[in-house]
Protein backbone atom coordinates (compact mmCIF):
# COMPACT_ATOMS: atom_id res chain seq x y z
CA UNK A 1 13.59 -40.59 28.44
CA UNK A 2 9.76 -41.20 27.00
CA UNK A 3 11.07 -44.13 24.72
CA UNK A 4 13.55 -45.85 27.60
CA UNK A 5 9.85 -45.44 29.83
CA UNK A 6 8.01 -47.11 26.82
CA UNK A 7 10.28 -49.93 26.89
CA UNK A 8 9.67 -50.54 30.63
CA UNK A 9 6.66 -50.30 30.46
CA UNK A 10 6.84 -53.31 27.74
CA UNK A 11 8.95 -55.20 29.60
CA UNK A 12 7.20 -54.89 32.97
CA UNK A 13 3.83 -56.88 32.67
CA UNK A 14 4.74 -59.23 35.82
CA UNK A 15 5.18 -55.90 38.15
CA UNK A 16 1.86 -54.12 36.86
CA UNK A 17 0.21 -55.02 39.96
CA UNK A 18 3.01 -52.51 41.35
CA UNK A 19 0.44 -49.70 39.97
CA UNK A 20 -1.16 -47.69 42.29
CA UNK A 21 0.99 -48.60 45.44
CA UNK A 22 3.11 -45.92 47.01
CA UNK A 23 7.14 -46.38 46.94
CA UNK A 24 9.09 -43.68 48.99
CA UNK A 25 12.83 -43.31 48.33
CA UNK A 26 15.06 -41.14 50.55
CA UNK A 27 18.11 -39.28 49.76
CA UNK A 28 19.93 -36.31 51.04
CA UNK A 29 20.09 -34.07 48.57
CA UNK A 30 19.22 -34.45 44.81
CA UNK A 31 22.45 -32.68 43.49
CA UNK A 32 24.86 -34.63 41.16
CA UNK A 33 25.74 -38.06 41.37
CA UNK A 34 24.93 -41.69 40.55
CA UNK A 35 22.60 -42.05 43.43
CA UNK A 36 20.73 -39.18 42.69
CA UNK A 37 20.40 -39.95 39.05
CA UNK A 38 19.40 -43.28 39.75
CA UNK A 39 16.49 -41.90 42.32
CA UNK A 40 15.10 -39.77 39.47
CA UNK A 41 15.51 -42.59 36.83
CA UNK A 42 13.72 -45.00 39.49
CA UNK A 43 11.22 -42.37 40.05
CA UNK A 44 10.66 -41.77 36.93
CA UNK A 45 10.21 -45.63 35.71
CA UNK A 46 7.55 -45.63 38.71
CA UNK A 47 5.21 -43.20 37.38
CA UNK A 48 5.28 -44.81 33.98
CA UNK A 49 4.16 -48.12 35.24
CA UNK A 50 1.02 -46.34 37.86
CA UNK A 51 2.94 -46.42 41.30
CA UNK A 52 3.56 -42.88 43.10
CA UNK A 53 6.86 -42.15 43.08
CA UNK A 54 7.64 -40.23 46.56
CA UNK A 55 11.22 -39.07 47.10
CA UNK A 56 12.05 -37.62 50.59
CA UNK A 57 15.31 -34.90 50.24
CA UNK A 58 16.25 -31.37 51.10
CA UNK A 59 16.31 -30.55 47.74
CA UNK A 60 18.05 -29.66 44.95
CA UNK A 61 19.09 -29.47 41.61
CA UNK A 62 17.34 -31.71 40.07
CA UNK A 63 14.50 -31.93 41.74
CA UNK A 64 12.80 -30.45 38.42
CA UNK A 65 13.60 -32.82 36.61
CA UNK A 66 12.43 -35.14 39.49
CA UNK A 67 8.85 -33.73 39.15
CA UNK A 68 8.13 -33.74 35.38
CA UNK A 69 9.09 -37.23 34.98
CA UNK A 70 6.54 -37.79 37.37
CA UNK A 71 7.86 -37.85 40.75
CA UNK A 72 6.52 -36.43 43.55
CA UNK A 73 9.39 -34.15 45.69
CA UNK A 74 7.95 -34.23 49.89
CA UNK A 75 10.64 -32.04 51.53
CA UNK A 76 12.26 -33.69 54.25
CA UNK A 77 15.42 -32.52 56.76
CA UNK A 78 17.34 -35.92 55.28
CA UNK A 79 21.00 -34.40 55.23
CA UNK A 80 21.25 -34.47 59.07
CA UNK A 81 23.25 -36.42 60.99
CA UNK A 82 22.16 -35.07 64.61
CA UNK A 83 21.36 -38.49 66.36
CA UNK A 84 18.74 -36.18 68.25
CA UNK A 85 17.26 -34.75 65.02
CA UNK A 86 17.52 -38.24 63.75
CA UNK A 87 15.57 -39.79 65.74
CA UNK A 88 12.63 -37.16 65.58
CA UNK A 89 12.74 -37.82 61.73
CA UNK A 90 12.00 -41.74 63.04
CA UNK A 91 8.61 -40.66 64.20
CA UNK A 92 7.52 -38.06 61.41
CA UNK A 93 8.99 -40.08 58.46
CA UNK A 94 6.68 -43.31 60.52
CA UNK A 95 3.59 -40.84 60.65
CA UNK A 96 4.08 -40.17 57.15
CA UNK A 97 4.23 -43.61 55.96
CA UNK A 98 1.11 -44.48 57.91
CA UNK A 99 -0.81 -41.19 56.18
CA UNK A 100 0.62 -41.88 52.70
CA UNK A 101 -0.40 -45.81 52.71
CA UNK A 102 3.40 -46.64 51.54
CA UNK A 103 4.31 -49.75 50.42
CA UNK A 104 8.39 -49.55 50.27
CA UNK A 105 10.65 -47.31 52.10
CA UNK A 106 14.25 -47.48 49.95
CA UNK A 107 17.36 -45.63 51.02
CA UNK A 108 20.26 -44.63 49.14
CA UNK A 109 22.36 -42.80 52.20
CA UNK A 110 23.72 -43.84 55.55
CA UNK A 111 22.11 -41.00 57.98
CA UNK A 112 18.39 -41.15 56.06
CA UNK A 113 19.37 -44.70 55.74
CA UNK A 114 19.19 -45.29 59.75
CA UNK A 115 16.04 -43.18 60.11
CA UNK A 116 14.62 -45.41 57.37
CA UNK A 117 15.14 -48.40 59.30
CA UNK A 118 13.75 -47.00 62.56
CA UNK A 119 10.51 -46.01 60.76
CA UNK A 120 9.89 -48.73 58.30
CA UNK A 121 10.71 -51.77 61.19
CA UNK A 122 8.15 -49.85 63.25
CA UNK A 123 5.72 -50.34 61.00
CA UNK A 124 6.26 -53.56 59.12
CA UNK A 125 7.12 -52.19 55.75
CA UNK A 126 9.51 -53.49 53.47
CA UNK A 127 13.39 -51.94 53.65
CA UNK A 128 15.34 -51.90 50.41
CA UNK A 129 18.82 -50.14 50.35
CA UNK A 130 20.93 -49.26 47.54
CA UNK A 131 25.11 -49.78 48.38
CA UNK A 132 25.92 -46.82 46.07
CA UNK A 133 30.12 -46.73 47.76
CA UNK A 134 32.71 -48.07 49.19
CA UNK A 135 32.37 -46.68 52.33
CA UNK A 136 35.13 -45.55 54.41
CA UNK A 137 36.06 -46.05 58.29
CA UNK A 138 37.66 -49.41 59.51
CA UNK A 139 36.37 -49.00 63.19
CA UNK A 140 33.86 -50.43 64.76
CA UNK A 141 32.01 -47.77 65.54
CA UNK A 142 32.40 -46.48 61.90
CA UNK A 143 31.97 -50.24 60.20
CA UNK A 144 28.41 -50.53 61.90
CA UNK A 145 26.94 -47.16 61.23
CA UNK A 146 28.15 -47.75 57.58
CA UNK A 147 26.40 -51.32 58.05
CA UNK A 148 22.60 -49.96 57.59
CA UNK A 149 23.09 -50.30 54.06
CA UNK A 150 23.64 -53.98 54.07
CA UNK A 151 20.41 -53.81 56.62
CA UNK A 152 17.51 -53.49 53.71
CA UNK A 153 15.15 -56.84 53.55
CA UNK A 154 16.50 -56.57 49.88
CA UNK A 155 19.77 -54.60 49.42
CA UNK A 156 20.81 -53.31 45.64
CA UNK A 157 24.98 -52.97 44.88
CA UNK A 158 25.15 -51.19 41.69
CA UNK A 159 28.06 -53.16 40.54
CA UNK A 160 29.92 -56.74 41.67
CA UNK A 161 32.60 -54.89 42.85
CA UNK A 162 30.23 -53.40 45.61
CA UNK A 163 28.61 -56.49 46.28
CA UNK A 164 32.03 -58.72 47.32
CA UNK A 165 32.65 -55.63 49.41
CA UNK A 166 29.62 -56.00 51.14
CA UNK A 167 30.16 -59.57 51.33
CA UNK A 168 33.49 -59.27 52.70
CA UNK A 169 32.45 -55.95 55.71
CA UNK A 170 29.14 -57.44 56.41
CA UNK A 171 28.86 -61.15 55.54
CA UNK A 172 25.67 -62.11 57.98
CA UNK A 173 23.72 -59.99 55.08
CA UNK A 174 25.04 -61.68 52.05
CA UNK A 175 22.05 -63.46 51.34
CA UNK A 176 20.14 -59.89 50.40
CA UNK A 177 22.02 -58.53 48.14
CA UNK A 178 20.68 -58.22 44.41
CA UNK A 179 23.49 -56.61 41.52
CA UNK A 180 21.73 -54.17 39.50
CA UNK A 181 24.36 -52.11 37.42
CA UNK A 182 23.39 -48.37 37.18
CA UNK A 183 21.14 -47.96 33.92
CA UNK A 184 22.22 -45.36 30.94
CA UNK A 185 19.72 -43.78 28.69
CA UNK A 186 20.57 -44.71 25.31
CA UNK A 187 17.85 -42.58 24.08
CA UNK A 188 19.65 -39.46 25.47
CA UNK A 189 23.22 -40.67 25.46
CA UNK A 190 23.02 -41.25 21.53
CA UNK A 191 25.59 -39.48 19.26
CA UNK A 192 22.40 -39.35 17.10
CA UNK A 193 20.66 -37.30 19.77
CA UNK A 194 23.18 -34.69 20.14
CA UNK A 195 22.84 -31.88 17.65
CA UNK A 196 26.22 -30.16 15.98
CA UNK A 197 24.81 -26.43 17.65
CA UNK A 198 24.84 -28.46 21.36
CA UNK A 199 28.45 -29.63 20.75
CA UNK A 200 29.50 -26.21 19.73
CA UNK A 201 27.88 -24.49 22.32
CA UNK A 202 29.87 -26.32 25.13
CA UNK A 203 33.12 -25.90 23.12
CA UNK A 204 32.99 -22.08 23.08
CA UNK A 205 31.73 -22.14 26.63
CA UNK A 206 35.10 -24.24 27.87
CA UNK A 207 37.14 -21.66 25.45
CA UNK A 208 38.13 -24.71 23.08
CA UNK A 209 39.70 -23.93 19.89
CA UNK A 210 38.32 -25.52 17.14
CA UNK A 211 40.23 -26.92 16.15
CA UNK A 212 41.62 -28.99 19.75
CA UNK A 213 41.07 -32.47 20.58
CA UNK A 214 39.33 -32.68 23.91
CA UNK A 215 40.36 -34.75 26.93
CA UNK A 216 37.53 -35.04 29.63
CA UNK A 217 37.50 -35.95 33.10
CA UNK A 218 33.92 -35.33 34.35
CA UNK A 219 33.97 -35.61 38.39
CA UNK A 220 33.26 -33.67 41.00
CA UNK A 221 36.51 -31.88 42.23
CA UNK A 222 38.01 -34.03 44.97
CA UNK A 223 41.51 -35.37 45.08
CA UNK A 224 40.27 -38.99 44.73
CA UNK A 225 38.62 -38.40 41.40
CA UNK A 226 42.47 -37.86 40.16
CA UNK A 227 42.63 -34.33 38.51
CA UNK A 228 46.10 -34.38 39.80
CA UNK A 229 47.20 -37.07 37.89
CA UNK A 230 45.88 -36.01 34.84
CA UNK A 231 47.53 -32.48 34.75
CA UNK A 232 50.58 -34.38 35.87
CA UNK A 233 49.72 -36.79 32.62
CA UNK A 234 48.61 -33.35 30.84
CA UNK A 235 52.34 -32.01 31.15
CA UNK A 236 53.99 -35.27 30.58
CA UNK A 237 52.14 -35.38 26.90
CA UNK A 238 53.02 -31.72 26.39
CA UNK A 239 56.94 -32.62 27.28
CA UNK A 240 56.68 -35.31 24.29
CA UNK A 241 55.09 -33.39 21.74
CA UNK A 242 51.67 -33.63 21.94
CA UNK A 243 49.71 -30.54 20.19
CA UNK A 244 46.13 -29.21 19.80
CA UNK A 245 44.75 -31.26 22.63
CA UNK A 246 42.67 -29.69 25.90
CA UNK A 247 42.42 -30.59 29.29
CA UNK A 248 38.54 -30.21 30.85
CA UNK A 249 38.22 -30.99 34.24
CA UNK A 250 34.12 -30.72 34.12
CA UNK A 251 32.97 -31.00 37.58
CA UNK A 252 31.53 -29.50 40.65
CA UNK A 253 34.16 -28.36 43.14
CA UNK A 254 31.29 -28.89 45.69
CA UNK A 255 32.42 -25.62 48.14
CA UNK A 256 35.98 -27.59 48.05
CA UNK A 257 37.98 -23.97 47.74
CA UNK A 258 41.56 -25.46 48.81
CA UNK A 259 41.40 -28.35 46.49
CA UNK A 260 40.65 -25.87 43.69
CA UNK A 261 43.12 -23.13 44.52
CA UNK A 262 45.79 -26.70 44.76
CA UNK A 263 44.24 -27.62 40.87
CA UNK A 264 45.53 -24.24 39.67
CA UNK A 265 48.48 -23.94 41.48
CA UNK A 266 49.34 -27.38 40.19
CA UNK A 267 48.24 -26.01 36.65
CA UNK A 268 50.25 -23.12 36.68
CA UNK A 269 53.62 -24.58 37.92
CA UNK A 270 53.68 -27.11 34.91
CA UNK A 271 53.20 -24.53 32.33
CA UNK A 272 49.76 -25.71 31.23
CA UNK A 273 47.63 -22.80 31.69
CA UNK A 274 46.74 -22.94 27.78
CA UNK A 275 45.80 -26.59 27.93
CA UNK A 276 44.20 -27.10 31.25
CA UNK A 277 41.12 -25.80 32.56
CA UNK A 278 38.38 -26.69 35.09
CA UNK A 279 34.93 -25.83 33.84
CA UNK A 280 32.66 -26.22 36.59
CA UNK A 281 29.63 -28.01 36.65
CA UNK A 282 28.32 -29.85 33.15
CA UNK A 283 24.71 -29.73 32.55
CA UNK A 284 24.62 -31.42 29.06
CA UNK A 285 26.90 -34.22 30.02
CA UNK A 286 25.93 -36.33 26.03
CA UNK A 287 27.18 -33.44 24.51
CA UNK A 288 30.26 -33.42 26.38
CA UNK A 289 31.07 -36.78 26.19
CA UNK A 290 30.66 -36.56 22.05
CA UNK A 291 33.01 -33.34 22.50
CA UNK A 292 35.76 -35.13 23.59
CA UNK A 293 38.48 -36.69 21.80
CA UNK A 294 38.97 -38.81 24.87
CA UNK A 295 37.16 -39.54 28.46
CA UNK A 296 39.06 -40.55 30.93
CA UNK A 297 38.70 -41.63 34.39
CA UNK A 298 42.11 -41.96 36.56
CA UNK A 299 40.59 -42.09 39.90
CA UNK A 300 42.96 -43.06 43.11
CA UNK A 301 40.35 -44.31 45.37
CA UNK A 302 38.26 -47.03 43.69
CA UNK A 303 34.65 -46.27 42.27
CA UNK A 304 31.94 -48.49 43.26
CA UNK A 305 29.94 -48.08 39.76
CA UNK A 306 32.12 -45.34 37.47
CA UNK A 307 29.21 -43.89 35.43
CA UNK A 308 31.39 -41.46 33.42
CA UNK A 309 33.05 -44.56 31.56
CA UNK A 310 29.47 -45.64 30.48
CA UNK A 311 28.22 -42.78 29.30
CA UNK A 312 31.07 -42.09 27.46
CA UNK A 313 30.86 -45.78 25.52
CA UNK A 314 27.48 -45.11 24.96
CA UNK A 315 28.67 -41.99 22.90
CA UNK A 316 31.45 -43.85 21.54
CA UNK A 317 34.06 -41.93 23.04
CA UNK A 318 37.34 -43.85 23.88
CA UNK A 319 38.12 -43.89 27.40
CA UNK A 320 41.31 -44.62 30.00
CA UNK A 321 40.66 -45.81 33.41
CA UNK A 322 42.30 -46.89 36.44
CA UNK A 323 42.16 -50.45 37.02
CA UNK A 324 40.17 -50.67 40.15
CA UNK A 325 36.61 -50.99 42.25
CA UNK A 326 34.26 -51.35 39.33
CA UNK A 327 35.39 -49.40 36.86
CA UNK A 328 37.02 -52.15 35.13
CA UNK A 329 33.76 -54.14 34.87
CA UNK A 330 32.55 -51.20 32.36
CA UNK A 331 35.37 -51.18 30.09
CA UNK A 332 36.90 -54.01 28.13
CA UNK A 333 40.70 -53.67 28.27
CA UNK A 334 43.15 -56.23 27.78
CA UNK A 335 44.39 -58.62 30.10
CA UNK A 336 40.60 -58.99 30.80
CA UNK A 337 39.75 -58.82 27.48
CA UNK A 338 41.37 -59.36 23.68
CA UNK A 339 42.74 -56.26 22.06
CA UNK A 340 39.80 -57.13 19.09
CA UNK A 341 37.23 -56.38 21.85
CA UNK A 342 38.77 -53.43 23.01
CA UNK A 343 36.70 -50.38 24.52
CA UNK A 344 39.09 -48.29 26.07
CA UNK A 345 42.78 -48.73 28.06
CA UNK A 346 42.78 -49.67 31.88
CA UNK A 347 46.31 -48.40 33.92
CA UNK A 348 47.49 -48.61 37.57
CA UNK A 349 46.10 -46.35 39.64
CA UNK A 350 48.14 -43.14 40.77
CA UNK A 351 50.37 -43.98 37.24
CA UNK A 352 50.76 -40.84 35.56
CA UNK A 353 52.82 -42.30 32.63
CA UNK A 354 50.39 -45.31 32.29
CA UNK A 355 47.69 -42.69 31.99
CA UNK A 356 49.66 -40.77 29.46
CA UNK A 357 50.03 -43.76 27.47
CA UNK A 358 46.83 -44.35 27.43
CA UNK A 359 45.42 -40.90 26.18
CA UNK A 360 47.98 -40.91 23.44
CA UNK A 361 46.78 -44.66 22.46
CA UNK A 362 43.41 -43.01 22.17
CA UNK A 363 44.35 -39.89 20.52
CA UNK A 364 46.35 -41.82 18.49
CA UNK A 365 43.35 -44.63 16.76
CA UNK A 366 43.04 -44.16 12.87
CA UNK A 367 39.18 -43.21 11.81
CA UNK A 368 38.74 -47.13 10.73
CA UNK A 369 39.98 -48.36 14.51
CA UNK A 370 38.21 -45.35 16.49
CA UNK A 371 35.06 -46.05 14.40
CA UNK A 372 34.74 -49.90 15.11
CA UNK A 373 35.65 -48.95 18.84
CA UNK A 374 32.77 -47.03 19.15
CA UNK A 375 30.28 -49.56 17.62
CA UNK A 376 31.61 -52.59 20.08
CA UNK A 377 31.55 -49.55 22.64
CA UNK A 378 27.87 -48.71 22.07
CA UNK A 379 27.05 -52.61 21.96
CA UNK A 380 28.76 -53.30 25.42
CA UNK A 381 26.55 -50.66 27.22
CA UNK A 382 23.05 -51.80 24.95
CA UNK A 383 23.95 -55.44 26.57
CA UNK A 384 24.85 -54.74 29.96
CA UNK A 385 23.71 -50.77 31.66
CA UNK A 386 20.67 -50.25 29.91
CA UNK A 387 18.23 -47.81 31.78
CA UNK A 388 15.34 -49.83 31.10
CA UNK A 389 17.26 -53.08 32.89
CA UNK A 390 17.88 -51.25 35.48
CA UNK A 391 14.69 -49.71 35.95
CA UNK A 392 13.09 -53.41 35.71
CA UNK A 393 15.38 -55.02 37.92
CA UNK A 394 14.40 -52.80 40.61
CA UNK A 395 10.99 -53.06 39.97
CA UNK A 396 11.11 -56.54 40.04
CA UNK A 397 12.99 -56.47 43.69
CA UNK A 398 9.99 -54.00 44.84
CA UNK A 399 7.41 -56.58 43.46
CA UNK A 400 9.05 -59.52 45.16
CA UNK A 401 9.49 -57.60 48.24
CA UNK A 402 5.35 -57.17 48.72
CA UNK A 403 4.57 -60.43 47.27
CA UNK A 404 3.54 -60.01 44.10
């Protein structure tokens, strides 16, 4: 990430007075997702412009990677959803705030979201929320305690998708609402980047002969994400022919034990036991994403950002996905756009032979069409989810929030 910092860092001379002042994020847990990754990235674009970079969680695994990009990790009980225990964390995230002279308090979760409220109206200092999903629950009680994200004095919705939704659940709050796209680092996520040996290393660890094509979905294992209807897909391509192509489901099944014994059950009764495997969780997700033949992301719920389909363009890797939330704002795909600007296929939702049409589309490019995919692929993503436009966007909310 040192040469996505440096070009922050460049590009952030009207937030240098941000140096030196104190912004706290809070988050459940840093596991895997697009809010967590965007909480280290934000952390980490803090440190390299002066400001201390404070991130309040329970933990996890990547809070490493939290600390040597220069954030600072302050344990905090932010998973719970006690009202009781809630509303002690008011008091000792306010008394902390106070101590730690903080400038910003920004949320990126409902439950630390609320305590975050309590504590920062208490004391005057500026709220920012990030509208990472689509939440669920149409009733009352539900639609306001999902409504604390649309509270923030400034509130970020990582995609436009997320920001008509916002519009549309919780119009008095309209006004707030900045779009900042999640950023990709095109330093990491670079085919150039990846070496041959890292490639190789994930193929033999997924059991891949070498010579299969790959077809990735990387997401954790819920039924939303649409594993199902890519085995179902998987089978349908294996009924018409198709040869020397894998199925990876790369994701973390996230203590989800029923959903996983389903997956196999599911695997087994259409014969694909060769082709079809879940891999767990992906730790090198460039080199995955330059493994595969295809990415695809056929989810049945819509995705308020869809990160996978960006980080796969970024590598150049074709990719299908389901025509919904904000995925499709990723991927050019006719109607939306000409065939000429094509970046990868967008089907129904739920449609297991639009999906399997797709993949096979993909599969099927020549080395001429799949090459000048992947360089208006890798343009797309410079232009649009760059991790340094993210990072200054948000830095620039931050600075106009304390009135510099």
């Amino acid at each position: 990430m040192a040469d996505s910092v440096a070009k922050v860092l460049a590009q952030a001379g009207d937030v240098q007075p941000l140096a030196g002042r104190t912004i706290l994020q809070i988050i459940p847990e840093l596991e895997a997702g697009g809010a967590e990754r965007t909480t280290v990235d934000i952390a980490a674009g803090l440190a390299a412009i002066g400001a201390r970079a404070l991130v309040l969680t329970a933990g996890g695994r990547m809070v490493a990677e939290l600390q040597a990009k220069g954030g600072v990790w302050i344990p905090f009980p932010a998973t719970t959803k006690n009202p009781f225990k809630m509303a002690l964390n008011v008091r000792s995230l306010a008394r902390f705030c106070v101590a730690e002279q903080v400038a910003i308090v920004h949320a990126r979760s409902r439950a630390p979201a609320w305590v975050a409220l309590g504590a920062s109206r208490s004391l005057g200092i500026p709220f920012v929320t990030t509208y990472h999903g689509s939440y669920s629950g149409r009733s009352a009680p539900k639609v306001f305690y999902n409504s604390v994200m649309a509270r923030g004095d400034a509130v970020i919705a990582n995609s436009y998708y997320t920001a008509n939704l916002i519009r549309s659940v919780h119009p008095r709050f309209s006004s707030r609402i900045t779009v900042i796209p999640r950023g990709t680092d095109l330093a990491a996520f670079s085919p150039a980047a990846v070496s041959p040996e890292r490639v190789e290393a994930l193929r033999q660890a997924w059991n891949v002969a070498s010579h299969a094509r790959i077809v990735l979905l990387a997401a954790r294992l819920t039924g939303w994400k649409g594993q199902k209807i890519l085995i179902e897909a998987a089978a349908k391509l294996k009924r018409t022919g198709l040869v020397d192509t894998t199925f990876i489901l790369a994701g973390d099944p996230q203590g989800r034990t029923s959903y996983v014994h389903d997956l196999d059950a599911l695997i087994a009764s259409r014969g694909l036991t060769d082709i079809v495997r879940h891999v767990g969780h992906c730790t090198d997700m460039p080199a995955a994403f330059l493994a595969a033949a295809v990415v695809t992301v056929p989810s049945t719920e819509p995705e308020a950002f869809g990160r996978s389909a960006v980080e796969a363009q970024a590598m150049g890797t074709p990719v299908v996905v389901s025509n919904h939330g904000a995925v499709p704002e990723t991927v050019l795909a006719p109607p939306v756009s000409s065939d000429h600007e094509r970046t990868g296929w967008s089907v129904p939702p739920g449609d297991v032979d639009a999906l399997a049409h797709g993949i096979a589309a993909a599969l099927a490019l020549s080395p001429t069409e799949r090459e000048a995919m992947r360089q208006r692929a890798r343009i797309h993503v410079e232009r649009h989810f760059s991790l340094e436009r993210m990072i200054s966007s948000t830095l620039d909310v931050y600075a106009g929030l304390i009135g510099i």
